[in-house]
Each structure stands twice: as C-alpha cells, then as structure tokens.
N, C-alpha and C. Protein backbone atom coordinates (compact mmCIF):
# COMPACT_ATOMS: atom_id res chain seq x y z
N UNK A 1 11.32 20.58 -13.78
CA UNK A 1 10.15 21.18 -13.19
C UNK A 1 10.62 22.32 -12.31
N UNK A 2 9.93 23.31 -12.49
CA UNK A 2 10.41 24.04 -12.02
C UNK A 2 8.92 25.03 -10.86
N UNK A 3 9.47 25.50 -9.68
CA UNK A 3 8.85 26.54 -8.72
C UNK A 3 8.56 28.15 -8.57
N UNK A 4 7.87 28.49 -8.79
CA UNK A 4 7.33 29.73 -8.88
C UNK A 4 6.20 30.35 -8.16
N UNK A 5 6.37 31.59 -7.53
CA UNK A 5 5.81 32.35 -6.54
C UNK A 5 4.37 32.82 -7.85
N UNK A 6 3.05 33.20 -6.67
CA UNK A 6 2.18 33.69 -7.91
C UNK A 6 2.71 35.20 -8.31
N UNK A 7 3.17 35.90 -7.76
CA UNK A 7 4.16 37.00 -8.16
C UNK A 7 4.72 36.80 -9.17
N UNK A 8 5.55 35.99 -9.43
CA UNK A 8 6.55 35.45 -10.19
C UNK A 8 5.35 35.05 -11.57
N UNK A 9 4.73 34.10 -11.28
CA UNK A 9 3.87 34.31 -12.75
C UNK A 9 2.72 35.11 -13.06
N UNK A 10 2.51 35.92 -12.29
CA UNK A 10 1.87 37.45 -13.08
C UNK A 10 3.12 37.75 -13.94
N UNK A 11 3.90 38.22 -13.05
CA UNK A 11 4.81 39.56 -13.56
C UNK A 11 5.62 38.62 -15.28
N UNK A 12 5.70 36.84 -15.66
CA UNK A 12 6.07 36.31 -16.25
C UNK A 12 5.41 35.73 -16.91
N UNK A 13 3.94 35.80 -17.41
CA UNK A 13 2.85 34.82 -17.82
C UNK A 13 3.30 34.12 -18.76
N UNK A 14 3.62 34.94 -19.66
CA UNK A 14 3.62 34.56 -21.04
C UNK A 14 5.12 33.61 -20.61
N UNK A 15 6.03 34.03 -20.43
CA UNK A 15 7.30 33.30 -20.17
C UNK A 15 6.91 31.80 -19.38
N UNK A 16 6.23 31.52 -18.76
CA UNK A 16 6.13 30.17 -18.00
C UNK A 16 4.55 29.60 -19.14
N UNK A 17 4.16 30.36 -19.86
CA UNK A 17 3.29 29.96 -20.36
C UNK A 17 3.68 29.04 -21.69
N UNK A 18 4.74 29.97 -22.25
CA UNK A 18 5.98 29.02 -23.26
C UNK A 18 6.40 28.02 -22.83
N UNK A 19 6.89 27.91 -21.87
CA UNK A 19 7.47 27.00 -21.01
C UNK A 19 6.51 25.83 -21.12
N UNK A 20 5.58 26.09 -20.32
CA UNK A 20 4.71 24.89 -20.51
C UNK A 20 4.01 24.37 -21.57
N UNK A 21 4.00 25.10 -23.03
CA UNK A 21 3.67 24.75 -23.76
C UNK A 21 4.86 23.74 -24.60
N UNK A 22 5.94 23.99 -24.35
CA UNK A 22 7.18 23.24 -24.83
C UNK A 22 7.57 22.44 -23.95
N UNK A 23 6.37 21.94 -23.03
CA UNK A 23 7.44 20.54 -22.11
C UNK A 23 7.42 20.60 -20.38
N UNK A 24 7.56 21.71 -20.41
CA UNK A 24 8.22 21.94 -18.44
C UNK A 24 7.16 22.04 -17.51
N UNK A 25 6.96 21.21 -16.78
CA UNK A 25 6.04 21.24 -15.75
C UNK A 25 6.29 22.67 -15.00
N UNK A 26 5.00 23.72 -14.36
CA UNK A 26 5.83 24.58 -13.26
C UNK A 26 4.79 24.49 -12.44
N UNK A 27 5.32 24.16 -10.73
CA UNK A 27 4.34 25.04 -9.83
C UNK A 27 4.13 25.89 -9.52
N UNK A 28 2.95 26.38 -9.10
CA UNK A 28 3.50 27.34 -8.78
C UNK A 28 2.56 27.27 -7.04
N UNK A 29 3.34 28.28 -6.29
CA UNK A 29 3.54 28.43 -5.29
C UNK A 29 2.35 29.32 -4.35
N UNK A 30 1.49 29.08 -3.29
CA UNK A 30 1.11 30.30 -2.91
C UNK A 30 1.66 30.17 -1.37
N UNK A 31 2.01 31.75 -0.92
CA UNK A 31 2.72 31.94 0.51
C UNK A 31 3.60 30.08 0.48
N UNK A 32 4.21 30.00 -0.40
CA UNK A 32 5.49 29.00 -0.18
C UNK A 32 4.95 27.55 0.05
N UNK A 33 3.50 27.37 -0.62
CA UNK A 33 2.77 25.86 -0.40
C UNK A 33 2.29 25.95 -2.02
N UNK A 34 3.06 24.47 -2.58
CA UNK A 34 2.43 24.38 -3.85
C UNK A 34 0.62 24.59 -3.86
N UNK A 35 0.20 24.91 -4.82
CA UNK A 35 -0.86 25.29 -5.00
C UNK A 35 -1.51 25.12 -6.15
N UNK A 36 -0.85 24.96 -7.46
CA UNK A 36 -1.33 24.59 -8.88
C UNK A 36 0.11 24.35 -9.13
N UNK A 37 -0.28 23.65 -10.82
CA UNK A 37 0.32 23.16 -11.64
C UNK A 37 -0.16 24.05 -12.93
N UNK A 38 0.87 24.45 -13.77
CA UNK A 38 0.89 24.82 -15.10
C UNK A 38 1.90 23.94 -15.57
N UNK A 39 0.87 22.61 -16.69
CA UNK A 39 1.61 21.76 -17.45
C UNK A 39 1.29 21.43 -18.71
N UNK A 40 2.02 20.97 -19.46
CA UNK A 40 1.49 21.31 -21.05
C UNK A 40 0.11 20.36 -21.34
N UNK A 41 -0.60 20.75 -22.45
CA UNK A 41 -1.91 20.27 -22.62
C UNK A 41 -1.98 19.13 -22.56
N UNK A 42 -0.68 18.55 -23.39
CA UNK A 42 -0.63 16.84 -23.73
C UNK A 42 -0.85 15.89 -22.49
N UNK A 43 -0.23 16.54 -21.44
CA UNK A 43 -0.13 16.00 -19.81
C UNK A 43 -2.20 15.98 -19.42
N UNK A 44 -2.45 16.89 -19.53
CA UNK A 44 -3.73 17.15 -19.22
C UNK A 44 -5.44 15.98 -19.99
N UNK A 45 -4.84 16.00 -21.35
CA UNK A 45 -5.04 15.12 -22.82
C UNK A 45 -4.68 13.69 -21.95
N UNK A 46 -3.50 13.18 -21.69
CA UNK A 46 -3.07 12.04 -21.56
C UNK A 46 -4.19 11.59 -19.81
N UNK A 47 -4.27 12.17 -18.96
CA UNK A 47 -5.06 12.57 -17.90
C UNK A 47 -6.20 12.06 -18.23
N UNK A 48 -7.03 12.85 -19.21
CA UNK A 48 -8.09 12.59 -19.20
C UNK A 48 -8.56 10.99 -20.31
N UNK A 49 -7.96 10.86 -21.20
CA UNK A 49 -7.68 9.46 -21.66
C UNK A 49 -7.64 8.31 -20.47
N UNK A 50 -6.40 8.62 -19.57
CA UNK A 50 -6.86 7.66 -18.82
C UNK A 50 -7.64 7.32 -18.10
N UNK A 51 -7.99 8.34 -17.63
CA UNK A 51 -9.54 8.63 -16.14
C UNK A 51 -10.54 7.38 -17.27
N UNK A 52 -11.08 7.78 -18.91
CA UNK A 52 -11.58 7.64 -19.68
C UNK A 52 -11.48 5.77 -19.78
N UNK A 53 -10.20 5.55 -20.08
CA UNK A 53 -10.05 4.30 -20.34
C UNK A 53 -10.43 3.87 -18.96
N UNK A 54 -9.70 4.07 -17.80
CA UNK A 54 -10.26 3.46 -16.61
C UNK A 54 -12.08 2.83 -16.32
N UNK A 55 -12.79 3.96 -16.53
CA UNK A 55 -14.27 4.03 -16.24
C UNK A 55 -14.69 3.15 -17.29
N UNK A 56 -13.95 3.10 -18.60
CA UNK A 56 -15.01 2.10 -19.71
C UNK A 56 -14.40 0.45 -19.11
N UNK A 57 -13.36 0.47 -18.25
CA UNK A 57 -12.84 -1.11 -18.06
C UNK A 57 -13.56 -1.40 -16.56
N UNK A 58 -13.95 -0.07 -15.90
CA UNK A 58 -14.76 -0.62 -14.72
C UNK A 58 -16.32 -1.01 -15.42
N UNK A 59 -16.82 -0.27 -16.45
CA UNK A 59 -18.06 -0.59 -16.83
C UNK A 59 -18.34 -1.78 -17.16
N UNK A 60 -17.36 -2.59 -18.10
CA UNK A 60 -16.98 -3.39 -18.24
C UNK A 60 -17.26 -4.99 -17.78
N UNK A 61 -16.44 -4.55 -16.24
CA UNK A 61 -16.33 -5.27 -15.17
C UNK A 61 -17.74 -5.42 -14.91
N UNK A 62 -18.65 -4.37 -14.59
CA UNK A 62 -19.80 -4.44 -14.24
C UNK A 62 -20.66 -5.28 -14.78
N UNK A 63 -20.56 -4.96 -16.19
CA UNK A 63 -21.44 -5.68 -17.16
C UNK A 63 -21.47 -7.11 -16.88
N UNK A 64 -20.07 -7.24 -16.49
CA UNK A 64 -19.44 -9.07 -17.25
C UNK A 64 -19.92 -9.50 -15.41
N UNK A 65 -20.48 -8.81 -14.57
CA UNK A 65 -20.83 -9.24 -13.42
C UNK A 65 -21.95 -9.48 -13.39
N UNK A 66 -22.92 -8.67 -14.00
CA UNK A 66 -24.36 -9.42 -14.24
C UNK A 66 -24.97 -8.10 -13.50
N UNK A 67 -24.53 -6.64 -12.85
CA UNK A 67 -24.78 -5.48 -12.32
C UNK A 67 -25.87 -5.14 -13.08
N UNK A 68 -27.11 -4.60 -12.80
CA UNK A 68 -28.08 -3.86 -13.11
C UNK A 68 -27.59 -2.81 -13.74
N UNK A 69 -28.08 -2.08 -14.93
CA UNK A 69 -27.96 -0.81 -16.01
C UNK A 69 -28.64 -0.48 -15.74
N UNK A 70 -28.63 0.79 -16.08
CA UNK A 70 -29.33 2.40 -16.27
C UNK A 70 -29.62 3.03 -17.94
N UNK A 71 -30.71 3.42 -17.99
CA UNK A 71 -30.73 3.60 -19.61
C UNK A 71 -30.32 5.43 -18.94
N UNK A 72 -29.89 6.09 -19.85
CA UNK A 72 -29.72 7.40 -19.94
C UNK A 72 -30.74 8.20 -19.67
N UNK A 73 -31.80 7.91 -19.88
CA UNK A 73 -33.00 8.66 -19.18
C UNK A 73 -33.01 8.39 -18.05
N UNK A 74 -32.93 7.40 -17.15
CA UNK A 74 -32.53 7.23 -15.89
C UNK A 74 -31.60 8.08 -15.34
N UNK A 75 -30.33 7.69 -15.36
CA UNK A 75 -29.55 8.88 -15.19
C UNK A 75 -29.92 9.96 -15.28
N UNK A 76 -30.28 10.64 -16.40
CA UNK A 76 -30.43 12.25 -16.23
C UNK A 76 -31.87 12.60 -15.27
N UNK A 77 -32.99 11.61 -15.45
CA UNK A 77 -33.55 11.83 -14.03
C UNK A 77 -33.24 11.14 -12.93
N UNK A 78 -32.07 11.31 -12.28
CA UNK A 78 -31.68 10.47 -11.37
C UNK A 78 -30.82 12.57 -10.74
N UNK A 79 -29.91 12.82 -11.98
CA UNK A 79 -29.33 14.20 -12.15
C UNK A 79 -30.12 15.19 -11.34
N UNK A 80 -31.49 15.21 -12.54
CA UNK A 80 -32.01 16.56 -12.04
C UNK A 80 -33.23 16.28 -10.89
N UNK A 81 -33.22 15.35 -10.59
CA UNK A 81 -34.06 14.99 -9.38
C UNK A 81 -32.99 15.27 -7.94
N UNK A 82 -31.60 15.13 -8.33
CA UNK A 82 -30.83 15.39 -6.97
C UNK A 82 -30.92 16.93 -6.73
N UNK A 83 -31.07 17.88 -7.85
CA UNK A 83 -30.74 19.46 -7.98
C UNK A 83 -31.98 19.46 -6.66
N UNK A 84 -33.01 19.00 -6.88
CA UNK A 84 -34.43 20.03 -6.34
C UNK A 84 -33.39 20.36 -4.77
C-alpha cells in the first residue's frame, strides 16, 4: 500500500490508476492527512457483498423474533413523507 500527495495523483492518474486496478491499495493524502482510498473494484465488490450479507442476516434475526414488517409501499411512503 502505498501514500500519495493529491499532487502526486493528478500529475500520475493513470499510473496509480493501473496500480489499483492490478491489486495495490493507494492513499492518498491531503495537506499530509489520509483522505481517500484508491482500491481495486474487487475490494469495493467484496464491501458491498458484505454490508449485503450482513443486513439480510439482521433481517433475518428480526423475522425469527416475531418484529413487525413493512410492505414496500410503506417504506417508500415512509421515504417520501420524510423529504416534505
């Protein structure tokens, strides 16, 4: 893994952009405080799988507790009733 100024990946995009597409985590840096991550997709893919698996094993849980449901119309007016 490697550290990098945002200087450093303007002036190198494409070069840390390879990079991360073949494997290498990079931070990168602003005024000398990490600030982002450029990491390959699979990292990002594997991320969201788990967030994914997590929420269907809490739903789960819920169910097998006897928790009150929501049909999907609920929810989405539950959504656009918070916007007003």
């Amino acid at each position: 893994m490697s550290e990098i100024s945002t200087r450093e990946l303007r002036t190198n995009l494409a070069k840390y952009l390879d990079a991360a597409e073949s494997g290498e985590q990079v931070i990168i840096l602003r005024d000398g405080t990490p600030a982002a991550a450029l990491v390959p997709l699979s990292v990002v893919e594997a991320v969201d799988d788990a967030e994914d698996e997590m929420l269907a094993r809490e739903a789960v849980a819920r169910l097998a507790a006897g928790e009150k449901t929501s049909s999907m119309a609920e929810v989405l007016a539950d959504i656009f009733e918070a916007r007003k």
